[in-house]
C-alpha atoms as a PDB file:
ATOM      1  CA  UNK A   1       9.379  -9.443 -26.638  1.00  0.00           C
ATOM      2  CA  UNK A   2       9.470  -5.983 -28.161  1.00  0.00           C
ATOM      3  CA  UNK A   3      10.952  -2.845 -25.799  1.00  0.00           C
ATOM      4  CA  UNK A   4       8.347  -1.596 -23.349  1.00  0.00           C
ATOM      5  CA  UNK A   5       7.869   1.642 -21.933  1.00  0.00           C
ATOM      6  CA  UNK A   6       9.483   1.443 -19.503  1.00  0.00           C
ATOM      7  CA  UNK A   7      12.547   0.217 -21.176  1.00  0.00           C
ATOM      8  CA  UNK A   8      12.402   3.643 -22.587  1.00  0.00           C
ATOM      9  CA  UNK A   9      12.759   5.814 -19.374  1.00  0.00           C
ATOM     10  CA  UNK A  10      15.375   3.466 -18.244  1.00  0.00           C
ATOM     11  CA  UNK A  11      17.717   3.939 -21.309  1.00  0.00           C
ATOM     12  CA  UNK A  12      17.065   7.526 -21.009  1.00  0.00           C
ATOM     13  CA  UNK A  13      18.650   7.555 -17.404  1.00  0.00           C
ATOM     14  CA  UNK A  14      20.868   5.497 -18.710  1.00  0.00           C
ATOM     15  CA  UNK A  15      21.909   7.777 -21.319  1.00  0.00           C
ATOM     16  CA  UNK A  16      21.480  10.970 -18.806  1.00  0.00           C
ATOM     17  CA  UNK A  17      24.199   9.058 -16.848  1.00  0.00           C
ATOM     18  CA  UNK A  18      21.797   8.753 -13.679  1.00  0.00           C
ATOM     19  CA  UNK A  19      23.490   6.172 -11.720  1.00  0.00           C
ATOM     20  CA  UNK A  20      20.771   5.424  -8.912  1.00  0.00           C
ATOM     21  CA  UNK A  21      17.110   4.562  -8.898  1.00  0.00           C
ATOM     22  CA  UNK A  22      15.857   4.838  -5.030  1.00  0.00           C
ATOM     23  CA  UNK A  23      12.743   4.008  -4.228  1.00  0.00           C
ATOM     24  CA  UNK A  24      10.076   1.590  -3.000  1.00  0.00           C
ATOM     25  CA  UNK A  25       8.721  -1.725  -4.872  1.00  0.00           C
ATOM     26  CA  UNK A  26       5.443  -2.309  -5.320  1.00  0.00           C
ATOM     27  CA  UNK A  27       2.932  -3.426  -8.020  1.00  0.00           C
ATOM     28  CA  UNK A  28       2.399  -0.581  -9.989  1.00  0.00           C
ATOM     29  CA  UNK A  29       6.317   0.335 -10.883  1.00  0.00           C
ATOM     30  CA  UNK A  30       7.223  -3.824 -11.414  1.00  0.00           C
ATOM     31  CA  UNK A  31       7.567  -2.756 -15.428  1.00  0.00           C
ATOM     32  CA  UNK A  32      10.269   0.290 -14.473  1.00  0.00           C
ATOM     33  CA  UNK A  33      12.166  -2.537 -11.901  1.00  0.00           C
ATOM     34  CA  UNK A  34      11.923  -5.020 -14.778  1.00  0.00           C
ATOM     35  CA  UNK A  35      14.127  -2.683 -16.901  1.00  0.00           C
ATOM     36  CA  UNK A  36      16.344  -1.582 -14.342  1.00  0.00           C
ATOM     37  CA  UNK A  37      17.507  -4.761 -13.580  1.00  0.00           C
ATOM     38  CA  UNK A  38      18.193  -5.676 -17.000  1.00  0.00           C
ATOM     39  CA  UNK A  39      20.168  -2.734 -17.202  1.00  0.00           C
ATOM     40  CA  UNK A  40      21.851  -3.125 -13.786  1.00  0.00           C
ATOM     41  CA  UNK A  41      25.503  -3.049 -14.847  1.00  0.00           C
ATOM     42  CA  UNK A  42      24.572   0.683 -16.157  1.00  0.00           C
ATOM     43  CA  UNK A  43      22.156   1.898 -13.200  1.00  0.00           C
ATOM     44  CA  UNK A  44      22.189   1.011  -9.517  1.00  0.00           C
ATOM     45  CA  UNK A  45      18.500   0.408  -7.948  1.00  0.00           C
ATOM     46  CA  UNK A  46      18.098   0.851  -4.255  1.00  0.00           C
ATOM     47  CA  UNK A  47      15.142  -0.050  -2.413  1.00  0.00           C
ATOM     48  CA  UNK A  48      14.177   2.426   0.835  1.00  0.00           C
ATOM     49  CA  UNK A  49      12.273   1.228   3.854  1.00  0.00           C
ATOM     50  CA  UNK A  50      10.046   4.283   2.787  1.00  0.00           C
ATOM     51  CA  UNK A  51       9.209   6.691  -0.138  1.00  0.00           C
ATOM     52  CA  UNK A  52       9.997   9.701   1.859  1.00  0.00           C
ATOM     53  CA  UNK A  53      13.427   8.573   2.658  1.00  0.00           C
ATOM     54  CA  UNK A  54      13.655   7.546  -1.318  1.00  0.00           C
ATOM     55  CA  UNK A  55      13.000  11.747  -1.850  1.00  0.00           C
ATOM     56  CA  UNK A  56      14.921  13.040   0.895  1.00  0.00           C
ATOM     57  CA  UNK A  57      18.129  10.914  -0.567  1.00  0.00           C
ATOM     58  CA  UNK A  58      17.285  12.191  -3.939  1.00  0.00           C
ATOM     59  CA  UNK A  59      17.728  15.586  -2.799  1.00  0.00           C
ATOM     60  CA  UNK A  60      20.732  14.453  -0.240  1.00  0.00           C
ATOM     61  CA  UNK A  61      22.259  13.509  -3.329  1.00  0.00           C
ATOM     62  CA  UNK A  62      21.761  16.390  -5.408  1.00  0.00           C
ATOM     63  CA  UNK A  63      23.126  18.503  -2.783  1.00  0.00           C
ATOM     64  CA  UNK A  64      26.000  16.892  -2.619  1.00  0.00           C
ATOM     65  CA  UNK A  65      27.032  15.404  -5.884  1.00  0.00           C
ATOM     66  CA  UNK A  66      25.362  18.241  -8.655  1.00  0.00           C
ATOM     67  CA  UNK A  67      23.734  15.612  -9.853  1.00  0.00           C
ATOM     68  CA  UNK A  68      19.583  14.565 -10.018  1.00  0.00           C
ATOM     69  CA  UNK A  69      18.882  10.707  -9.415  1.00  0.00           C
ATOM     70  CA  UNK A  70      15.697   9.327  -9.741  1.00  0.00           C
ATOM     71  CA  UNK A  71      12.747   8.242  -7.417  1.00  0.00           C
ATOM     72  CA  UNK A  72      10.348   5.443  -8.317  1.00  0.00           C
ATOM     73  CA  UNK A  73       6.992   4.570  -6.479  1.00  0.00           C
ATOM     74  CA  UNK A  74       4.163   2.917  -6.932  1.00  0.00           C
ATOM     75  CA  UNK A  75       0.709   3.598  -7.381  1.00  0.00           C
ATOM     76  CA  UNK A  76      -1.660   4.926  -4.270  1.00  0.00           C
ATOM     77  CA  UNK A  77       0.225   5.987  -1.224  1.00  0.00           C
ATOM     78  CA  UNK A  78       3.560   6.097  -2.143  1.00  0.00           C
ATOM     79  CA  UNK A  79       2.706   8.753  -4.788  1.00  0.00           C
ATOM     80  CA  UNK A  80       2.028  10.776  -2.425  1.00  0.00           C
ATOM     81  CA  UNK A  81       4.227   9.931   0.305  1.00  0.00           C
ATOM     82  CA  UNK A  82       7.088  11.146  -1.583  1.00  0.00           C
ATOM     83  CA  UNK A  83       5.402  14.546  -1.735  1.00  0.00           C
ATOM     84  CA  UNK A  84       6.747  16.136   1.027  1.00  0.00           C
ATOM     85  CA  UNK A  85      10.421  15.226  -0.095  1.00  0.00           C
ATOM     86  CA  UNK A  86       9.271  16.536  -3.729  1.00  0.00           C
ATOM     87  CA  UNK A  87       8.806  20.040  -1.984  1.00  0.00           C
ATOM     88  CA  UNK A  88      11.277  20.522  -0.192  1.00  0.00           C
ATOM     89  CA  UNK A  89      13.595  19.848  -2.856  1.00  0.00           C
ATOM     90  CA  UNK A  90      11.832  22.167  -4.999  1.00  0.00           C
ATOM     91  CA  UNK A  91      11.473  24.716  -2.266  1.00  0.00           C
ATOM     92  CA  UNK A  92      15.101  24.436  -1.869  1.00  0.00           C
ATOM     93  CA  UNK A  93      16.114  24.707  -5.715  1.00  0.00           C
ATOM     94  CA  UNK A  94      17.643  21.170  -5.692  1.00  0.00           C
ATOM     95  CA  UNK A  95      16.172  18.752  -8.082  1.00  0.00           C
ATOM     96  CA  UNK A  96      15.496  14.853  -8.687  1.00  0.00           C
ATOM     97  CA  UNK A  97      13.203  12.684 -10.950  1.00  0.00           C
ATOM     98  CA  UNK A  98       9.792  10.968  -9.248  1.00  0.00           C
ATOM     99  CA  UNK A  99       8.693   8.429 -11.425  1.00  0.00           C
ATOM    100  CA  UNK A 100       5.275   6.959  -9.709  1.00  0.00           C
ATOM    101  CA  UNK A 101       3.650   3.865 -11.396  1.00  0.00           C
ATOM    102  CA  UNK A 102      -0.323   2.983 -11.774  1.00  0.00           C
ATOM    103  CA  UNK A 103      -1.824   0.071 -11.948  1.00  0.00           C
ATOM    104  CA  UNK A 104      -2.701  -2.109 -15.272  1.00  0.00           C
ATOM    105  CA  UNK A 105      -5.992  -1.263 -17.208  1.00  0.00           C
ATOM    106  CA  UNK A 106      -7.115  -5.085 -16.259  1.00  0.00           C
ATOM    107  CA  UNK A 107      -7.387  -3.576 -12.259  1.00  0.00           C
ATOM    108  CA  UNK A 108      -9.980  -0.789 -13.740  1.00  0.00           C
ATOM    109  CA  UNK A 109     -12.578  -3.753 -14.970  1.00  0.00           C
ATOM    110  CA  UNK A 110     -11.976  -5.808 -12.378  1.00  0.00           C
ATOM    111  CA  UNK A 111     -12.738  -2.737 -10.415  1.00  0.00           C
ATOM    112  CA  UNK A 112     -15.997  -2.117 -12.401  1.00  0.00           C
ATOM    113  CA  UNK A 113     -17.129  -6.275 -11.885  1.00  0.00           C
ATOM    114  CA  UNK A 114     -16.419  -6.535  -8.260  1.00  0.00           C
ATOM    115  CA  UNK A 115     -19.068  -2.987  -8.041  1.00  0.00           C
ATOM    116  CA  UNK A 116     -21.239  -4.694 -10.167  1.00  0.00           C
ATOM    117  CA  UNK A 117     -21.286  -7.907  -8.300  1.00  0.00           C
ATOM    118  CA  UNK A 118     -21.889  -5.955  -4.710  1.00  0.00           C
ATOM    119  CA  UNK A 119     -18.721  -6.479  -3.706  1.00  0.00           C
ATOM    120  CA  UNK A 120     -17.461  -3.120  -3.641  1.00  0.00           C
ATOM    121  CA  UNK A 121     -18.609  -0.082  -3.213  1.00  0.00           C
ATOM    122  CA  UNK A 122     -17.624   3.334  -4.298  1.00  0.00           C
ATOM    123  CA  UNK A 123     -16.321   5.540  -1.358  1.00  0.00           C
ATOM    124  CA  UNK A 124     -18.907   8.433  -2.607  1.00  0.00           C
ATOM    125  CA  UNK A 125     -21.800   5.894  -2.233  1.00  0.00           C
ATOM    126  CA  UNK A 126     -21.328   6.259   1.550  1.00  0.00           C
ATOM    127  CA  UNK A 127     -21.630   9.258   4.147  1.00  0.00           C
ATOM    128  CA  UNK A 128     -17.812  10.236   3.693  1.00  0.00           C
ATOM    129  CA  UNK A 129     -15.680  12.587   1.167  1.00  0.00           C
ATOM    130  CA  UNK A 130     -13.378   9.849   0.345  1.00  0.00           C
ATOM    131  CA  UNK A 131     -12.715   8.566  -3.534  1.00  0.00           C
ATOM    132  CA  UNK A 132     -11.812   5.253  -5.176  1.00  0.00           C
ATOM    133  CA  UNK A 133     -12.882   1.729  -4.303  1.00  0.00           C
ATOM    134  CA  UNK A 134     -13.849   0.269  -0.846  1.00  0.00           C
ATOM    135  CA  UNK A 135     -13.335  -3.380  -0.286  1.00  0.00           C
ATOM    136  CA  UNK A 136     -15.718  -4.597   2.631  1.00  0.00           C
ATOM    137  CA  UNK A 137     -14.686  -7.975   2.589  1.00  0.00           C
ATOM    138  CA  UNK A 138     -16.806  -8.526   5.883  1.00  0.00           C
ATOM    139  CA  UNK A 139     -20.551  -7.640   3.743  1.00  0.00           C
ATOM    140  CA  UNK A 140     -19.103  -8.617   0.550  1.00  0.00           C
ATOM    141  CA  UNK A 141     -18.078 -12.549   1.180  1.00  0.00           C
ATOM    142  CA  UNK A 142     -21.774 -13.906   0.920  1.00  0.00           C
ATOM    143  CA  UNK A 143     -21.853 -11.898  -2.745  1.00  0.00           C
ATOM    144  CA  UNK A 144     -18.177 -13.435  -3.684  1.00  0.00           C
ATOM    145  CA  UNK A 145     -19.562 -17.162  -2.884  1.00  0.00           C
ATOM    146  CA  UNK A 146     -22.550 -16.585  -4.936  1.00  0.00           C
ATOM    147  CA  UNK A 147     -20.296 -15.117  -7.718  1.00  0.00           C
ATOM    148  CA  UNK A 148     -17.471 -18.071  -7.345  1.00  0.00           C
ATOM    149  CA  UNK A 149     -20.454 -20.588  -8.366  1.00  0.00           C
ATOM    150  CA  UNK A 150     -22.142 -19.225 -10.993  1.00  0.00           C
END
């Protein structure tokens, strides 16, 4: 298999002498956790009960050591629940690395099919403000059955 991307970033902490990645697993970093661990005599991973705490000890461990670490979340929420750990540190002149994942271009056409098939809805097609995909499995399961035995 040929390097990927994220094989990339994790060299360059590597090289940057970053010796912890803090953060949260989920689907949308599994490439960046792939590397790390095959590079885990070189960089430490540690996995937070929350993306905020993953910031705040970013910025805990600027403070102390001199030194930036980096943050990794996934896609979705824990983007942007490491926000408010992102500005303090930057309100505060310290600094750290947030690396946030997305999902795979397959999850955008399955996206588009499952709209397609009735399954989902877009969050604009309704009464609210809200953006992205809405999953009502409860008015969708009749469509999914039909769709299964086609």
């Amino acid at each position: 298999m040929g390097r990927r991307g994220a094989d990339v970033i994790v060299d360059y902490l590597v090289k940057q002498r970053v010796p912890y990645l803090v953060g949260v697993c989920g689907h949308g970093i599994l490439g960046l956790l792939d590397a790390a661990y095959d590079r885990q005599d070189d960089i430490t991973t540690i996995s937070a009960h929350d993306e905020r705490v993953a910031g705040f000890i970013a910025d805990a461990y600027y403070r102390v050591a001199g030194r930036p670490i980096a943050t990794y979340t996934s896609c979705g929420p824990g983007s942007v629940n490491i926000m408010m750990a992102v500005a303090g540190a930057m309100y505060d002149s310290s600094a750290m690395l947030a690396i946030t994942g997305i999902f795979g271009m397959a999850a955008y056409s399955v996206s588009r099919r499952l709209r397609e098939l009735g399954i989902a809805h877009r969050y604009d097609e309704f009464s609210d403000n809200h953006t992205g995909v809405d999953y009502r499995m409860d008015e969708s399961l009749p469509f999914l059955a039909q769709a299964l035995s086609d």
